[in-house]
Protein backbone atom coordinates (compact mmCIF):
# COMPACT_ATOMS: atom_id res chain seq x y z
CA UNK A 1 6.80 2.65 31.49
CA UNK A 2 5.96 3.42 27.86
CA UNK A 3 3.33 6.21 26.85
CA UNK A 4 -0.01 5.30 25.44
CA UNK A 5 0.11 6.11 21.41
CA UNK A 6 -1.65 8.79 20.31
CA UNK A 7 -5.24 8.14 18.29
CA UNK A 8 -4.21 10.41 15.04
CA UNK A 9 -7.67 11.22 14.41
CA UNK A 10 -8.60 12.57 18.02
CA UNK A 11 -5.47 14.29 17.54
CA UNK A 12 -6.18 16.03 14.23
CA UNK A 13 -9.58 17.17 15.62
CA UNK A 14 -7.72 18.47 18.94
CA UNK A 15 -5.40 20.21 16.45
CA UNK A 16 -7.82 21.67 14.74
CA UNK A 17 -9.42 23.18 17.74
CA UNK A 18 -6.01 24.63 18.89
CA UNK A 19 -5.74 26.64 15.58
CA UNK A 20 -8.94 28.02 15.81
CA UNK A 21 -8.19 29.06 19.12
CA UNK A 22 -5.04 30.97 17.68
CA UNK A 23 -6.82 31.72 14.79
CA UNK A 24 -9.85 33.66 15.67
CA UNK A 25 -10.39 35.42 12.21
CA UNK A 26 -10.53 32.29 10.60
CA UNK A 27 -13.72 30.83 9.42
CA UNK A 28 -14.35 27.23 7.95
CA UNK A 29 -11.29 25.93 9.22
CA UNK A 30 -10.37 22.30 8.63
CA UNK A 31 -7.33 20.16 8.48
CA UNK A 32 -6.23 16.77 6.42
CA UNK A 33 -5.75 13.83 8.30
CA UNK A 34 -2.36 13.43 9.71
CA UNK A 35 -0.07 11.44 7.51
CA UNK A 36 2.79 9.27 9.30
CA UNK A 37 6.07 9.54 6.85
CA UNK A 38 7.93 7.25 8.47
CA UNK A 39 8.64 5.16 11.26
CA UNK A 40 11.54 5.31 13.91
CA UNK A 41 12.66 6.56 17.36
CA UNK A 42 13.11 10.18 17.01
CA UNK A 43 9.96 12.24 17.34
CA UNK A 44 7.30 11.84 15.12
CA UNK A 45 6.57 13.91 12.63
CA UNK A 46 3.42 13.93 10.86
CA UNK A 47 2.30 15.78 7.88
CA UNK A 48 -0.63 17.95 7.38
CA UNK A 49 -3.22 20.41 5.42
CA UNK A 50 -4.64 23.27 7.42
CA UNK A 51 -7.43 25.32 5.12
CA UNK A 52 -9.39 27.89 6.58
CA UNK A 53 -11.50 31.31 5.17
CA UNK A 54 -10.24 35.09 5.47
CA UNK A 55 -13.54 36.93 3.93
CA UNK A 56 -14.12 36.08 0.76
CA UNK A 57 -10.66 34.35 0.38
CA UNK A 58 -9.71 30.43 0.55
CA UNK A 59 -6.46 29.81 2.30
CA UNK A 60 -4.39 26.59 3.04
CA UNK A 61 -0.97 25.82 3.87
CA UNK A 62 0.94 22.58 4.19
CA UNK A 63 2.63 22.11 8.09
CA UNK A 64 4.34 19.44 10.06
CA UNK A 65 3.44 18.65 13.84
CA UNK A 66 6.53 17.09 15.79
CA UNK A 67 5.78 15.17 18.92
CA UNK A 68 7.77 13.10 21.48
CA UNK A 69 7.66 9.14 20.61
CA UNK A 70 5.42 6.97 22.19
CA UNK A 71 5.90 3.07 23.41
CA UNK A 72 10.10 2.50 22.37
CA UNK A 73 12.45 5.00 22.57
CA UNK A 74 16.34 5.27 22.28
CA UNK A 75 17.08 8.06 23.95
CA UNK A 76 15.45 8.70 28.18
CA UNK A 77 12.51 10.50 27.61
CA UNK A 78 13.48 13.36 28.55
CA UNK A 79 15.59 13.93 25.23
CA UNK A 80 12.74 14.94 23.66
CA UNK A 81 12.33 18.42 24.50
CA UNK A 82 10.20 19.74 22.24
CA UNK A 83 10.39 23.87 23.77
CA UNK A 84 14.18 23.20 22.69
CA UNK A 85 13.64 22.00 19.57
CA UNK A 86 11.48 24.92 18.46
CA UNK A 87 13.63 27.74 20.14
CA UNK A 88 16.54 26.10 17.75
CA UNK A 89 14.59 26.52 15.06
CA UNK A 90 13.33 30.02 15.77
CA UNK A 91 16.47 31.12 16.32
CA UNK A 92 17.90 29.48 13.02
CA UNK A 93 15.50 31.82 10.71
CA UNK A 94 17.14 34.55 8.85
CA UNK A 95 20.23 32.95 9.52
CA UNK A 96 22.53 31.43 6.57
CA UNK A 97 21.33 28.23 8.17
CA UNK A 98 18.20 26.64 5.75
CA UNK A 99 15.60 25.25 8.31
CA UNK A 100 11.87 24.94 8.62
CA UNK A 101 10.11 28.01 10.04
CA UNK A 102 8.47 26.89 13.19
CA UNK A 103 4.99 28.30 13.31
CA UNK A 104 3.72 27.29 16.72
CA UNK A 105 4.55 25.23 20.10
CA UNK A 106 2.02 24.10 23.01
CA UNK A 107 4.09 22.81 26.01
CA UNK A 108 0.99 21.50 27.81
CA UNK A 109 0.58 18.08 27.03
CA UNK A 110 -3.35 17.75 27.63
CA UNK A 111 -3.72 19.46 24.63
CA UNK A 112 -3.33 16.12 22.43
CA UNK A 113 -1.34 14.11 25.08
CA UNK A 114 1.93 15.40 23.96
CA UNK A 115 4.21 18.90 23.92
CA UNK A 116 4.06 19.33 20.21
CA UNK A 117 5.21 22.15 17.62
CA UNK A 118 4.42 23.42 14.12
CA UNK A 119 6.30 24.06 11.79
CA UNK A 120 6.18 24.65 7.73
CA UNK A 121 6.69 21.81 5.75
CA UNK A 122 8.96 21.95 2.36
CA UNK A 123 8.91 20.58 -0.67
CA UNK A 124 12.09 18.58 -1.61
CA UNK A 125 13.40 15.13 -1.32
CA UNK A 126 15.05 13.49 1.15
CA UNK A 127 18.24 10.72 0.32
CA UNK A 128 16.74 7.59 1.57
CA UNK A 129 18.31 5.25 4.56
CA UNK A 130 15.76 2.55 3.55
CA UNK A 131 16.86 1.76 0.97
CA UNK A 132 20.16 3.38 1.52
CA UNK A 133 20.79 6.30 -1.04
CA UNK A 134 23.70 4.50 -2.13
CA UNK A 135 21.59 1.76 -4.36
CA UNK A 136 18.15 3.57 -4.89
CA UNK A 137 16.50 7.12 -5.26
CA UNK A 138 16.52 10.39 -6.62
CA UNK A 139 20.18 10.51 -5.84
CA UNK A 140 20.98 7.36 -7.29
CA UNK A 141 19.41 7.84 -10.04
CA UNK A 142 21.16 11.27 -10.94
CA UNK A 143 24.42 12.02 -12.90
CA UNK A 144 27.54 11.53 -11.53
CA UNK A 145 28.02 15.53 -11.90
CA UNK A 146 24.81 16.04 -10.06
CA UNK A 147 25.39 13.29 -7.18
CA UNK A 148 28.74 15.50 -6.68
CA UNK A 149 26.85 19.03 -6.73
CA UNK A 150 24.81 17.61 -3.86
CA UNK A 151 27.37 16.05 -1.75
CA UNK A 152 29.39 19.36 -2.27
CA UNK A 153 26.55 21.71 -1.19
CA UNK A 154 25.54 19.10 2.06
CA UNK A 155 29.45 20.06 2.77
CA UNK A 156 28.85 23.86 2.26
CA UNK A 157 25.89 23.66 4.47
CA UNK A 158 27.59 21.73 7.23
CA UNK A 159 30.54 24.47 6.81
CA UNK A 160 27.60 27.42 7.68
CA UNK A 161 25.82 25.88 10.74
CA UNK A 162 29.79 25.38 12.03
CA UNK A 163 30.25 29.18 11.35
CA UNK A 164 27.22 30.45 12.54
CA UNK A 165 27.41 33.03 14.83
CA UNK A 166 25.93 30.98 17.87
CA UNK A 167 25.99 34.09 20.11
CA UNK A 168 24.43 36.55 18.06
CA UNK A 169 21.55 34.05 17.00
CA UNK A 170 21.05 33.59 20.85
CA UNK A 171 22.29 30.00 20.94
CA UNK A 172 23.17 30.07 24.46
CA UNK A 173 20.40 28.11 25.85
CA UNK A 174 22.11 24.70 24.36
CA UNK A 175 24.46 24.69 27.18
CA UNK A 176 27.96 26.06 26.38
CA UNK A 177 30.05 23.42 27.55
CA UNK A 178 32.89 23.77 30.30
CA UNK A 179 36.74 24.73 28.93
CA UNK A 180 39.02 22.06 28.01
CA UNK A 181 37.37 18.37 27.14
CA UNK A 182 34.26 19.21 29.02
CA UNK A 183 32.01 18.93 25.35
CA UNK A 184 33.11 15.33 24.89
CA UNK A 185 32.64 14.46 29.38
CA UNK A 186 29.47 15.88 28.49
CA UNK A 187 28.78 14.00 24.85
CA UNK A 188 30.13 11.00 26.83
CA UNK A 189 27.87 11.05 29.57
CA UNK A 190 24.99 11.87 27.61
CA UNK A 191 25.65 8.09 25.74
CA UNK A 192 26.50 6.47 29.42
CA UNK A 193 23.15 7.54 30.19
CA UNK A 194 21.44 6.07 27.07
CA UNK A 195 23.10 2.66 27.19
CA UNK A 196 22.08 2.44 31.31
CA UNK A 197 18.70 2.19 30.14
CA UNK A 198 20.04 -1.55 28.77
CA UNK A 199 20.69 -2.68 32.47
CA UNK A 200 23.75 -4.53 30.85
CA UNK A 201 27.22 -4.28 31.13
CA UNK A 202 29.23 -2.49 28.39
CA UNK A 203 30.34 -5.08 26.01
CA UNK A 204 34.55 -5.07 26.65
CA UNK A 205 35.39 -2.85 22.68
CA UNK A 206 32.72 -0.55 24.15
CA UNK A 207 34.05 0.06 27.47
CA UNK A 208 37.40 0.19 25.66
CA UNK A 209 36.46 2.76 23.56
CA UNK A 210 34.81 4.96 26.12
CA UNK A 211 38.20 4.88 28.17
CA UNK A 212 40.07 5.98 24.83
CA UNK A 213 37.75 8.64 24.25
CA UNK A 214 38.38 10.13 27.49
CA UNK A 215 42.17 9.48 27.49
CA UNK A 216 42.45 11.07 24.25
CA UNK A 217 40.07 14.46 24.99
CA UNK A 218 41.31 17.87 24.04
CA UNK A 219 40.75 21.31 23.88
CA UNK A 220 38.41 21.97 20.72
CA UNK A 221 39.76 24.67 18.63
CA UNK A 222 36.27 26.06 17.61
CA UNK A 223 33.01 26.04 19.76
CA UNK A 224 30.09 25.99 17.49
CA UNK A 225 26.98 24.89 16.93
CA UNK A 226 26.75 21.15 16.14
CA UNK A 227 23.66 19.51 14.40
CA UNK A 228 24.69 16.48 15.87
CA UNK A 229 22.80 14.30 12.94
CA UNK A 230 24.81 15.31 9.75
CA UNK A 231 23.84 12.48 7.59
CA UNK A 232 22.77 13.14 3.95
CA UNK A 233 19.58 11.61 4.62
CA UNK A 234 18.72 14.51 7.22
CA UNK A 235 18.74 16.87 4.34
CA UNK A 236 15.75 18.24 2.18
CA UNK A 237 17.07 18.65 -1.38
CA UNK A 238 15.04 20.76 -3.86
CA UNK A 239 13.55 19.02 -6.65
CA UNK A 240 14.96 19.09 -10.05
CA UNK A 241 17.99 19.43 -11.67
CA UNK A 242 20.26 21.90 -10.47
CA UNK A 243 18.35 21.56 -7.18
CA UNK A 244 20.40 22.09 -3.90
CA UNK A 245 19.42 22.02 0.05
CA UNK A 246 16.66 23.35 1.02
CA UNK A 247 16.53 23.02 4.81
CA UNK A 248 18.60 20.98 7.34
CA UNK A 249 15.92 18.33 9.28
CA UNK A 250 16.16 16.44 12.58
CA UNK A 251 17.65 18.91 15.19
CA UNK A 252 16.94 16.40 18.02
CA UNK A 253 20.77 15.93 18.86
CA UNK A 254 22.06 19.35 18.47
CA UNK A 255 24.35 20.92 20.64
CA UNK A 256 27.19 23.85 20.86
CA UNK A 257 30.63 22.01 21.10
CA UNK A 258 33.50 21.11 18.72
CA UNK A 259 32.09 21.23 15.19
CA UNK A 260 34.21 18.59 13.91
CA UNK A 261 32.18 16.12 16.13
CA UNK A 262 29.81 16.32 13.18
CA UNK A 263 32.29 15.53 10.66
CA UNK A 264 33.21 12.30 12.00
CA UNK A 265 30.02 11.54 11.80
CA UNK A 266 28.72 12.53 8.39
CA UNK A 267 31.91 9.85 7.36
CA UNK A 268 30.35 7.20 9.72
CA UNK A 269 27.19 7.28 8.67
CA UNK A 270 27.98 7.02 5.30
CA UNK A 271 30.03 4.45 5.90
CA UNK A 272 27.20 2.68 7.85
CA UNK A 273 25.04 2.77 5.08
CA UNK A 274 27.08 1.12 2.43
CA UNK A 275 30.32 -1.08 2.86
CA UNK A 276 29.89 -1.18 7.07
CA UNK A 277 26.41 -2.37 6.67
CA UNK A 278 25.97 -5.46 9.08
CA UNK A 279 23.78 -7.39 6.29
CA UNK A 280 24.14 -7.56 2.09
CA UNK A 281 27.12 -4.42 2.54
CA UNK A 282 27.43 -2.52 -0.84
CA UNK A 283 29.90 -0.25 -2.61
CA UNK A 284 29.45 3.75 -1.77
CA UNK A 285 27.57 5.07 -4.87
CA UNK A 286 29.83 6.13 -7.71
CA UNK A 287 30.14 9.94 -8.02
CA UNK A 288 30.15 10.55 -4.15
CA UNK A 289 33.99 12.38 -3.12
CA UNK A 290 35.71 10.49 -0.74
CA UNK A 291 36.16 11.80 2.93
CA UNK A 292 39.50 13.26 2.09
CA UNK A 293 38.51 15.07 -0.71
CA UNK A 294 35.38 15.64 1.72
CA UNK A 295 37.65 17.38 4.03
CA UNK A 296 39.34 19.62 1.88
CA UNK A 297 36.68 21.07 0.37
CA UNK A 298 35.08 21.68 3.88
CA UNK A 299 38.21 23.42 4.82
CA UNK A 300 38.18 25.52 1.68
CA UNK A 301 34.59 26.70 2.02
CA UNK A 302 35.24 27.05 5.99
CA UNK A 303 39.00 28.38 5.86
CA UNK A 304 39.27 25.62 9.48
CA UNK A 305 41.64 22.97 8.56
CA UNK A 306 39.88 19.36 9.91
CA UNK A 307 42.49 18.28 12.75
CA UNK A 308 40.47 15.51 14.59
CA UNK A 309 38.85 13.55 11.92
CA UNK A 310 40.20 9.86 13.67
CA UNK A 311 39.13 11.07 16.82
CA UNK A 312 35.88 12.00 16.05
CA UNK A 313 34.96 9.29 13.57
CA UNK A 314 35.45 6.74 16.76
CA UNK A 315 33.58 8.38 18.98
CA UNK A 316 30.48 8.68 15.98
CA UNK A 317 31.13 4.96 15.83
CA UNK A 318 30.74 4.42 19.55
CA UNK A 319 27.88 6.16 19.72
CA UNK A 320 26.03 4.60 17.04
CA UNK A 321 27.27 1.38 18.47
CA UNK A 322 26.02 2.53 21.79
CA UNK A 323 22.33 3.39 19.96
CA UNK A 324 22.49 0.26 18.11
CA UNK A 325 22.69 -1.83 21.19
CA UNK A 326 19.87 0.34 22.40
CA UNK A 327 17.61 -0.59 19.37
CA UNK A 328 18.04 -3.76 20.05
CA UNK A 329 16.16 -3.79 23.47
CA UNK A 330 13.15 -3.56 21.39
CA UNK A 331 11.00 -6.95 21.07
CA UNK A 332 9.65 -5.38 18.05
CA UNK A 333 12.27 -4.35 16.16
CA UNK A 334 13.63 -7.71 16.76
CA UNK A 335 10.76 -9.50 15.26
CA UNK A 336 10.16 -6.73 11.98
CA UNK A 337 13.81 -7.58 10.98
CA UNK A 338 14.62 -10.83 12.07
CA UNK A 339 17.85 -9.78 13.58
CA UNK A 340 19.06 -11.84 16.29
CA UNK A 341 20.36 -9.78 19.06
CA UNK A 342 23.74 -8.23 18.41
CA UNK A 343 23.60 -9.05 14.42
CA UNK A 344 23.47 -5.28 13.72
CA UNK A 345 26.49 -4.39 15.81
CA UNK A 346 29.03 -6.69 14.53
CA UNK A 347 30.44 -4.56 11.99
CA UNK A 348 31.13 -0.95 14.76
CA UNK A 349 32.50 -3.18 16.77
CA UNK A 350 35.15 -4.30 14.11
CA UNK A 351 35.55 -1.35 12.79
CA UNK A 352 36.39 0.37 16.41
CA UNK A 353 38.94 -2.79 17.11
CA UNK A 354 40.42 -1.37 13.69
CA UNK A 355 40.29 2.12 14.71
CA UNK A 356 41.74 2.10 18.14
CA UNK A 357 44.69 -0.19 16.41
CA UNK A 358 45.60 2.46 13.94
C-alpha cells in the first residue's frame, strides 16, 4: 500500500502554523513555498524561507524539511525513521563531522501527514549524479588542481566520521553490532529484506554473491560510525575557488560497523557513474586520484591501513545491484527512462562475475 502524496501547499501552511506554535514571540510570520530539489527514493527534502518579526526587527532564515517518501520506495517503510535521522544529526554538531544543524522534529504524523524534521540549509554545491559529475558541473568544469583538492578533502572527511568518537558523541542508539561478522549478518539481512519486497527469486550472481559475502565475513578491525552513502555527490562543497566541504548530506543509511564498508563504496559508486554505467559509459573525469592513490592518502590522514577494500567493494556492488533490481519494480521509473527491466543491472552483475573470479 503506497501513502497518499503530500499537497505542498497545505503542507507549507501546516508548517507555518507549527512554527508559530514554537515560536510564540514571533509576529508576522510567513514561509516561501516549498521547493522540491530533486526527485528520488530517499526522503524528500524540500527547501524553504521562514521570515517572521522580533520587535522592530525583520528576521528570516533559509531551512530544509525532510519527510518519509510517498507512493515508491526502495527501502520497507520503515527505513525511514525520521527521530533517527535527527538524533544523528544532533549528535554530529560540534563534532569534527560538517553536518546540517537540525533545528526541529515532530514525530506525530497528523501534523502534515508525515514525521518530519528541520534542519538549516547551506549554501554550497553539490557534484551532480544527473548528469554524472564526471562530464558536467562545477566540478567538471574546475582545474585539474582543484578537482584533486576536492576529491582529497571528501577523503579527509570520510577519514573524520571513521574516527569519530562514536561513544562520546552518544552514538549508541545506531545499534552496535554483535562481535565477530555480526555488522555484515546484519548489513546482509538488512538487503535480504529489501530485495523480499520484489517477491522474486535472487537472480543466481546475486545469490552467489550473498553466499560469498557470508563465507568470507570477518572480524572488523575498527567499529565506527559509517555514513553508509559516501558518494561525492552526497557532499555540499563551498562555493568558489579554494572552496572545500561544507557538510556531509543523506544520513539515511548510516550505521556503526566496519568503516571500510564505506570505502568500498565511495570506489563503486564512482565507478557506477562513469565507465560501469549500464548506458553511453564514460571515462572517470581527468584530475580525479585513482582508488589506490585514494587509499593511501586515506590511510595517511587516518593512520588505519585499508585491509578489505575487495571485500567491501563486492558487497557495495551487491547492494546496489540488490537496490537496482528494487528500482526496477517501479512502473514509473520504467516508463521515465525507457529501460526495459534488468537493462540497468547488466553491468554489477558483470562486474561481481569479475570480482568473485579474482
Amino acid at each position: 500500500m503506497t501513502e497518499a502524496k503530500i499537497d505542498l501547499d497545505e503542507a507549507g501552511t501546516r508548517l507555518a502554523a507549527w512554527f508559530q506554535r514554537r515560536m510564540p514571540q514571533a509576529r508576522d510570520l510567513a514561509l516561501s513555498p516549498l521547493k522540491r530539489p530533486a526527485g528520488g527514493v530517499s526522503s524528500e527534502t524540500l527547501l524553504f524561507d521562514l521570515s517572521w518579526r522580533e520587535g522592530d526587527r525583520a528576521l528570516s532564515r533559509s531551512l530544509v524539511v525532510r519527510w518519509p517518501p510517498s507512493g515508491f520506495t526502495a527501502f520497507p517503510r520503515h527505513a525511514y525513521d525520521m527521530t533517527r535521522q535527527f538524533r544523528l544529526l544532533q549528535a554530529l554538531q560540534g563534532t569534527a563531522v560538517p553536518a546540517p544543524s537540525a533545528l526541529g522534529l515532530e514525530e506525530d504524523p497528523a501534523v502534515i501527514g508525515r514525521p518530519f524534521f528541520v534542519m538549516e540549509q547551506l549554501q554550497g554545491w553539490v557534484p551532480s549524479d544527473f548528469p554524472p559529475y564526471h562530464i558536467a558541473g562545477p566540478l567538471f568544469e574546475a582545474s585539474e588542481a582543484e578537482r584533486q583538492r576536492i576529491w582529497w578533502d571528501a577523503v579527509e572527511t570520510l577519514g573524520r566520521i571513521h574516527t569519530l568518537d562514536w561513544r562520546a558523541a552518544g552514538l549508541g542508539f545506531l545499534g552496535v553490532p554483535a562481535s565477530g561478522s555480526g555488522f555484515m549478518e546484519s548489513q546482509i539481512a538488512r538487503y535480504d529484506e529489501v530485495f523480499a519486497l520484489n517477491g522474486e527469486a535472487l537472480p543466481p550472481i546475486l545469490a552467489r554473491t550473498r553466499t560469498w559475502l557470508l563465507d568470507h565475513s570477518f572480524k572488523p578491525e575498527h567499529i565506527g560510525l559509517c555514513w553508509g552513502d559516501a558518494r561525492l555527490g552526497n557532499l555540499m562543497i563551498q562555493h568558489g575557488r579554494g572552496g572545500g566541504v561544507v557538510a556531509v548530506l543523506d544520513w539515511e543509511m548510516a550505521c556503526l560497523g566496519d568503516p571500510e564498508s564505506d570505502l568500498g563504496w565511495f570506489a563503486h559508486m564512482d565507478w557506477a557513474t562513469s565507465v560501469g554505467r549500464s548506458k553511453s559509459p564514460f571515462p572517470r573525469m581527468a584530475g580525479l586520484p585513482d582508488m589506490a592513490a585514494t587509499m593511501a592518502h586515506y590511510t595517511r590522514s587516518t593512520g588505519r591501513p585499508v585491509k578489505h577494500l575487495h571485500y567491501y567493494e563486492v558487497f557495495a556492488t551487491w547492494r546496489m545491484a540488490i537496490l537496482f533490481s528494487r528500482i526496477e519494480q517501479d512502473a514509473s521509473y520504467l516508463a521515465r527512462s525507457g529501460n526495459a527491466k534488468g537493462f540497468i543491472n547488466w553491468t554489477h552483475f558483470d562486474k561481481l562475475e569479475r570480482m568473485l573470479a579474482a
